[in-house]
N, C-alpha and C. Protein backbone atom coordinates (compact mmCIF):
# COMPACT_ATOMS: atom_id res chain seq x y z
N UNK A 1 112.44 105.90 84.51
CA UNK A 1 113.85 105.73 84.22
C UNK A 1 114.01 104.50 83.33
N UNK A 2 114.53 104.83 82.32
CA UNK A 2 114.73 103.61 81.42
C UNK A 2 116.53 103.23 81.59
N UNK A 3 116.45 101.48 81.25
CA UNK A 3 117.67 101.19 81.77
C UNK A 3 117.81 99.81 80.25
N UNK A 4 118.92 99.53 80.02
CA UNK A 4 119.03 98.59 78.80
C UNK A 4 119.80 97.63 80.22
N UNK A 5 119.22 96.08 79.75
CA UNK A 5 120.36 95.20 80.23
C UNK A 5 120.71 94.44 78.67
N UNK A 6 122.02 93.66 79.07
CA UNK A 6 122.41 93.59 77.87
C UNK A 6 123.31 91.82 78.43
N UNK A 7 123.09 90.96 77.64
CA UNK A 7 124.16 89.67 77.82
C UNK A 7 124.91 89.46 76.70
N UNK A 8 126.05 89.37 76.59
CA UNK A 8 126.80 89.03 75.68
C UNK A 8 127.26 87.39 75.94
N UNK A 9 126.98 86.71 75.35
CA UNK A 9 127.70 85.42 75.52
C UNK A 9 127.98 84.91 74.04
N UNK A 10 129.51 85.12 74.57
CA UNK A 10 130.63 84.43 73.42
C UNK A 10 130.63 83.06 73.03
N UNK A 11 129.92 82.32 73.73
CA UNK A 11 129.81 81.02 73.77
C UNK A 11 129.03 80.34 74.38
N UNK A 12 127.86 79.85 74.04
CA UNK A 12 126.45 79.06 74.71
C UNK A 12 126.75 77.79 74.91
N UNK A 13 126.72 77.39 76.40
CA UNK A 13 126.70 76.44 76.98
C UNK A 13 125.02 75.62 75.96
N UNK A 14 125.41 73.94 76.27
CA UNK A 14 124.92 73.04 75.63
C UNK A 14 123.15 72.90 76.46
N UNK A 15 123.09 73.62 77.07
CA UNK A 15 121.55 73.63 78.18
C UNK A 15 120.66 74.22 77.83
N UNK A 16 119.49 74.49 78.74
CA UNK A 16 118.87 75.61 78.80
C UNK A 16 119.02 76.36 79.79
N UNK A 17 120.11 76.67 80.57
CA UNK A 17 120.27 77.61 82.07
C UNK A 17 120.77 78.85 81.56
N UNK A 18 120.31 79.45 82.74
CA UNK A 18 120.92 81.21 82.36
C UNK A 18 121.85 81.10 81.76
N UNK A 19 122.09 82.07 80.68
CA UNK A 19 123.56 82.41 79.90
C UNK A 19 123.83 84.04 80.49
N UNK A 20 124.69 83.95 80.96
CA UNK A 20 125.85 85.22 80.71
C UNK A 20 125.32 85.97 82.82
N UNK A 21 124.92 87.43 82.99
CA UNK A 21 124.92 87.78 83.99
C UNK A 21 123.31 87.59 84.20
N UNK A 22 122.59 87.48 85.74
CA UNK A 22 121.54 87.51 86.11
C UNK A 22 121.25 88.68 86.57
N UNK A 23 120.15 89.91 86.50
CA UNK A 23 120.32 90.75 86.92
C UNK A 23 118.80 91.38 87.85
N UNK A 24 119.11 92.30 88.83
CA UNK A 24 118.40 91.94 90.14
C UNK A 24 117.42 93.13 89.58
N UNK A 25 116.44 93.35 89.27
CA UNK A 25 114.97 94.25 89.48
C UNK A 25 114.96 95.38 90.65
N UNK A 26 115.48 96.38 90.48
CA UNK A 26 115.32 97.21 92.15
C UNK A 26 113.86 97.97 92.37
N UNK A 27 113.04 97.75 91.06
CA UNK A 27 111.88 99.07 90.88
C UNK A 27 110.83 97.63 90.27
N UNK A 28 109.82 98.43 89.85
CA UNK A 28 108.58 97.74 88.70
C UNK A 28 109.12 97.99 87.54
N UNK A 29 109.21 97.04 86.93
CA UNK A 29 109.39 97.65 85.57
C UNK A 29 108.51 96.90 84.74
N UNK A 30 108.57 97.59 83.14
CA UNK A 30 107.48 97.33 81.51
C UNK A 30 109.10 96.98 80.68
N UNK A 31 108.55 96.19 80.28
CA UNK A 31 109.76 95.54 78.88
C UNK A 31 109.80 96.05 78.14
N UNK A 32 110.59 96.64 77.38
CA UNK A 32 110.06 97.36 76.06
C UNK A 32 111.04 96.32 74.88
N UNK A 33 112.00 97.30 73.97
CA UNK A 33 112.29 96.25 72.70
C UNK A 33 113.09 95.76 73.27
N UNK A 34 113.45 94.40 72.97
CA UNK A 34 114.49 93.56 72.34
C UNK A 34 115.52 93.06 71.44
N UNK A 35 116.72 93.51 71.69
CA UNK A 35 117.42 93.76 70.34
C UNK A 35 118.84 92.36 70.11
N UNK A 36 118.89 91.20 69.18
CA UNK A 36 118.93 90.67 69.59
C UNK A 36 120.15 90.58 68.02
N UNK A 37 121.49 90.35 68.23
CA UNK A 37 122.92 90.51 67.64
C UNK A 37 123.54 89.17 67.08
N UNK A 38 124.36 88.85 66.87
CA UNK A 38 125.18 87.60 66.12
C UNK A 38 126.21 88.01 65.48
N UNK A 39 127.01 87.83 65.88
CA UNK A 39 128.75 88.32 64.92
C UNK A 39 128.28 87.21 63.64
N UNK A 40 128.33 85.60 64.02
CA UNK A 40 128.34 84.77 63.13
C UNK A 40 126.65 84.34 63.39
N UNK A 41 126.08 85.30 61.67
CA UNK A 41 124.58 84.65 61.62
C UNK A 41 124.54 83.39 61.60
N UNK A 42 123.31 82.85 62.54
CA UNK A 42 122.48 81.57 62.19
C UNK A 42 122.59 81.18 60.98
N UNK A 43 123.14 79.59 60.89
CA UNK A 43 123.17 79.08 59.41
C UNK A 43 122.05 77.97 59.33
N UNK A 44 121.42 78.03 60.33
CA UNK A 44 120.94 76.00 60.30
C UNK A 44 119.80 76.47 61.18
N UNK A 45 118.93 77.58 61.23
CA UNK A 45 117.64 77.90 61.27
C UNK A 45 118.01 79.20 62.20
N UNK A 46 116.64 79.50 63.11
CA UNK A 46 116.34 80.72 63.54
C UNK A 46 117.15 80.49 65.08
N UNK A 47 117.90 81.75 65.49
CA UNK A 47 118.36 81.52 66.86
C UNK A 47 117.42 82.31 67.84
N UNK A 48 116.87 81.69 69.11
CA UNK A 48 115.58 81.71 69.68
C UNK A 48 116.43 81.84 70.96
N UNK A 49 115.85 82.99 71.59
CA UNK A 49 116.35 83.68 72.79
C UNK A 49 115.08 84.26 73.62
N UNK A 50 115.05 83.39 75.25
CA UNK A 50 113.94 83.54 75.87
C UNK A 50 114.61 84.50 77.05
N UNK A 51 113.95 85.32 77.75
CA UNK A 51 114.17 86.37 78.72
C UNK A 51 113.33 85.64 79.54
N UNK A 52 113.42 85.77 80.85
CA UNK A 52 113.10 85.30 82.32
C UNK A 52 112.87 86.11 83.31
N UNK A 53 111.64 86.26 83.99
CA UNK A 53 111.90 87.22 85.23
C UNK A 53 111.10 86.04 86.02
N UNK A 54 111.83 85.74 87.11
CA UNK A 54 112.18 84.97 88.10
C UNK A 54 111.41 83.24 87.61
N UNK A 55 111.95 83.28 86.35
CA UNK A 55 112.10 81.58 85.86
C UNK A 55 110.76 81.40 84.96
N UNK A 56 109.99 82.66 84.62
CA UNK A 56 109.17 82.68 83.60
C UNK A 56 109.05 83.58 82.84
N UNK A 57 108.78 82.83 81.60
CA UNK A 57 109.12 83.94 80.07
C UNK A 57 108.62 84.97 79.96
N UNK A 58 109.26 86.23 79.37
CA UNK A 58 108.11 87.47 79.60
C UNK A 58 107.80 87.75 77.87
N UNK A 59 108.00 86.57 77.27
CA UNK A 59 107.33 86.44 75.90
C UNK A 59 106.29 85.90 75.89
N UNK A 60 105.61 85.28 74.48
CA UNK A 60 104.56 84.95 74.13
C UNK A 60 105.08 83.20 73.69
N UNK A 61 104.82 82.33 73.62
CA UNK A 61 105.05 81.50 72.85
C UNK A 61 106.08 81.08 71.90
N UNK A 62 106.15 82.54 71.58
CA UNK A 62 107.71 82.90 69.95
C UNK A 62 108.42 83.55 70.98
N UNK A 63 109.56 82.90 71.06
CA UNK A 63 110.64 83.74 71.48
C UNK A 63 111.42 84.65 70.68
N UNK A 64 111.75 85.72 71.48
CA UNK A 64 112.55 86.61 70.66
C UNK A 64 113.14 85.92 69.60
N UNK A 65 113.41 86.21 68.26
CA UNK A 65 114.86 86.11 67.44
C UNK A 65 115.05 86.20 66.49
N UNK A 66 116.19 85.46 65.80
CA UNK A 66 117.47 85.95 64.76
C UNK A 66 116.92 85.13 63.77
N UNK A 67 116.31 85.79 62.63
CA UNK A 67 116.11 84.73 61.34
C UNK A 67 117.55 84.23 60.88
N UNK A 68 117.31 83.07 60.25
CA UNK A 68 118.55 82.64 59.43
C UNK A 68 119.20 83.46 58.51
N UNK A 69 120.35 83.44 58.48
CA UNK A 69 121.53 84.66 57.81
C UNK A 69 121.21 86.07 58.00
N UNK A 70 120.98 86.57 59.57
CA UNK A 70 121.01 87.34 59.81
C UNK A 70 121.47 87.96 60.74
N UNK A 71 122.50 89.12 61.21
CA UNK A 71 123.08 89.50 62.18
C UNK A 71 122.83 90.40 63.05
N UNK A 72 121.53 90.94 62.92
CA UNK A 72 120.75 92.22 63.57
C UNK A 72 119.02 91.81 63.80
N UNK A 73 118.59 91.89 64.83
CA UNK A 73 116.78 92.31 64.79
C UNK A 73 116.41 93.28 65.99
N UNK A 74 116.12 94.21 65.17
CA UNK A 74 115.92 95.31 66.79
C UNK A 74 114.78 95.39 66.75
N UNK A 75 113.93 94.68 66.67
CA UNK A 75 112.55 94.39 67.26
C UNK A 75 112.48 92.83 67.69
N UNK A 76 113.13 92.42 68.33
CA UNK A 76 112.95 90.64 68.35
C UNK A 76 111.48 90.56 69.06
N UNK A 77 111.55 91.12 69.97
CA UNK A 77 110.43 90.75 71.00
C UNK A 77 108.98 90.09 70.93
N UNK A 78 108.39 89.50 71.20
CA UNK A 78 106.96 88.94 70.86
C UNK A 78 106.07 89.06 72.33
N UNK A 79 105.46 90.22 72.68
CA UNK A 79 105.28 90.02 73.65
C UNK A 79 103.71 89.79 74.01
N UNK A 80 102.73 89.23 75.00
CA UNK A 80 101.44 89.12 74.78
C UNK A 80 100.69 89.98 74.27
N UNK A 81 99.21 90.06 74.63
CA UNK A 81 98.86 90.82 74.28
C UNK A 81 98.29 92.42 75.70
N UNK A 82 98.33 91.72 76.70
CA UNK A 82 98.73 92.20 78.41
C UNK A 82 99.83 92.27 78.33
N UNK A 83 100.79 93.74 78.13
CA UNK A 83 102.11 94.04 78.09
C UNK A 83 102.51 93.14 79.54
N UNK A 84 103.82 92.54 79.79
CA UNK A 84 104.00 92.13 80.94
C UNK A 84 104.73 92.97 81.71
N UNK A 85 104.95 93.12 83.19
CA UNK A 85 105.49 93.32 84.54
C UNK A 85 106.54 92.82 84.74
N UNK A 86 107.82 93.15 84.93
CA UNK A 86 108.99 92.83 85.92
C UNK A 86 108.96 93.31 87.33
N UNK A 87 108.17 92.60 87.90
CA UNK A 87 108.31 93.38 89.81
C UNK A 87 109.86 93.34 90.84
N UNK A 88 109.46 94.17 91.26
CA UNK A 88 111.01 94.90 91.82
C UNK A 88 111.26 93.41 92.62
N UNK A 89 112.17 93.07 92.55
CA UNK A 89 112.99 92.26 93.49
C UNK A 89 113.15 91.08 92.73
N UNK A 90 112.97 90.95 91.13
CA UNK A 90 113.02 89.43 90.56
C UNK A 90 114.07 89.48 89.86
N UNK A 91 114.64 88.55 89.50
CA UNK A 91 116.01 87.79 88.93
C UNK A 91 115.51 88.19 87.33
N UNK A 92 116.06 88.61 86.59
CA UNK A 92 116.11 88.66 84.98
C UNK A 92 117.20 87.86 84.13
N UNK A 93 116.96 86.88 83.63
CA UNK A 93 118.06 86.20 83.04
C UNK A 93 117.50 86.10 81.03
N UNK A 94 118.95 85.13 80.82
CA UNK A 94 118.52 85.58 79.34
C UNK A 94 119.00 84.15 79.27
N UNK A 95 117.83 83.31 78.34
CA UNK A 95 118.25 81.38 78.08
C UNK A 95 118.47 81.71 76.49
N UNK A 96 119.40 80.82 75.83
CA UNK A 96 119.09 80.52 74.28
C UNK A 96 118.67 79.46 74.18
N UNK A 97 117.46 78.88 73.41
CA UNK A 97 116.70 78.13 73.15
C UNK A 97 116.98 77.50 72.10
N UNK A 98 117.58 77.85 71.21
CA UNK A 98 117.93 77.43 69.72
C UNK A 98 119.10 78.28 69.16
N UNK A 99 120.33 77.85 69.05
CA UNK A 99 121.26 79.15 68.57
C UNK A 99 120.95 78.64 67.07
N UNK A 100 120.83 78.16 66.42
CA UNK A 100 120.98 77.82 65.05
C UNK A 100 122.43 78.35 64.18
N UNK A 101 123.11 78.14 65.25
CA UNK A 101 124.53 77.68 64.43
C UNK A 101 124.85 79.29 64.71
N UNK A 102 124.08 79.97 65.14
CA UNK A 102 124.82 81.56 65.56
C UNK A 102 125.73 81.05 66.59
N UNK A 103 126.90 82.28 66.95
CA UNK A 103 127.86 82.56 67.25
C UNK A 103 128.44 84.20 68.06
N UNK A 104 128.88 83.67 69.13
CA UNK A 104 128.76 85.36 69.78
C UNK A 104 128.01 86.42 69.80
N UNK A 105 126.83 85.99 70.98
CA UNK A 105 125.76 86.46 70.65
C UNK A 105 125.77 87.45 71.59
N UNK A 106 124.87 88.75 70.95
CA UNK A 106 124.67 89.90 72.38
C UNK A 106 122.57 90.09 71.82
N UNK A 107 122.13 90.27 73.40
CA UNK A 107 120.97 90.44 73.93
C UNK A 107 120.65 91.54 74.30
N UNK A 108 120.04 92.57 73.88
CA UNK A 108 119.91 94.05 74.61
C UNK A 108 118.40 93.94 75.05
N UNK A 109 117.46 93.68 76.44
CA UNK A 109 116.23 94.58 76.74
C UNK A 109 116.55 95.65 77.41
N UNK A 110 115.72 96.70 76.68
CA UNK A 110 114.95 97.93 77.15
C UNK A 110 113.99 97.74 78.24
N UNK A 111 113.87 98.23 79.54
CA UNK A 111 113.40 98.21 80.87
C UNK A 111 113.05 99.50 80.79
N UNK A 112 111.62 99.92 81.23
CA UNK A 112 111.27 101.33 81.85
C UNK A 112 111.05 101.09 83.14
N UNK A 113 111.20 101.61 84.02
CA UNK A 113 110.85 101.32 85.96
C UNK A 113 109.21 102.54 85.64
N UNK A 114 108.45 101.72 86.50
CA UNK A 114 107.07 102.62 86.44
C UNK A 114 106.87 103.43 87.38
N UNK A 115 107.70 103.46 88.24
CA UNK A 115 107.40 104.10 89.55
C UNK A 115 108.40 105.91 88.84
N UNK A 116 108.04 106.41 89.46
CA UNK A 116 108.96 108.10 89.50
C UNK A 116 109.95 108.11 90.49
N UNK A 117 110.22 107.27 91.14
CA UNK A 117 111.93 107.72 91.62
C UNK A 117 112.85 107.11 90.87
N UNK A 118 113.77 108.08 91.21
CA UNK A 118 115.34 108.16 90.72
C UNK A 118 115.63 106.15 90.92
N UNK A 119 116.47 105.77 89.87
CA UNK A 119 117.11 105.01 89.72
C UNK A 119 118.63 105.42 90.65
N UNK A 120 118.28 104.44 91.13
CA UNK A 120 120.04 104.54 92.51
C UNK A 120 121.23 103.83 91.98
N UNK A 121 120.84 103.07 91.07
CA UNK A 121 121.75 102.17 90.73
C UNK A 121 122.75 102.44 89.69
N UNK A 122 122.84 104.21 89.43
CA UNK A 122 123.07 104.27 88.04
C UNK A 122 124.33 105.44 88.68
């Protein structure tokens, strides 16, 4: 069962703490793409968006993101080279690391659950 979560945040707090909703893992899941938005492109470098399952990155080093003057990447993702695991019961959050002057930003991952039962949550 594939499932998209998605954060929209209109406005990034000055931190690095979760932005927007945290969302709960009910199955195993594989990450798939990352699709990563900007009403107002990055003017003042790349905007860098890290994903979290339970307070560690399920990237590589490069975080997902938004080259400068750009408002779309539907491949952001950088992920190892050992696809990673979301195990059922962990927190998924979404940090921005660098907005680079972007503006109303939306976050889409793609989630497959590995197991064969039905998604309940839907």
């Amino acid at each position: 069962m594939k499932r998209i979560l998605t954060w929209h945040i209109p406005h990034v707090r000055g931190d690095d703490g979760s932005q927007g909703p945290v969302y709960y893992a009910e199955h195993d899941y594989t990450p798939g793409e990352c699709h990563v938005y900007a009403r107002q492109a990055p003017n003042a470098g790349a905007l860098k968006v890290d994903i979290r399952d339970d307070g560690a990155t399920i990237f590589t080093s490069n975080y997902a993101a938004l080259n400068k003057g750009a408002n779309l990447e539907e491949n952001a993702e950088d992920y190892p080279a050992a696809q990673p695991n979301i195990s059922a019961g962990s927190a998924i959050s979404c940090h921005i690391i660098s907005t680079g002057g972007a503006e109303d930003i939306t976050v889409h991952l793609e989630i497959e659950s590995q197991s064969d039962e039905e998604d309940e949550s839907e």
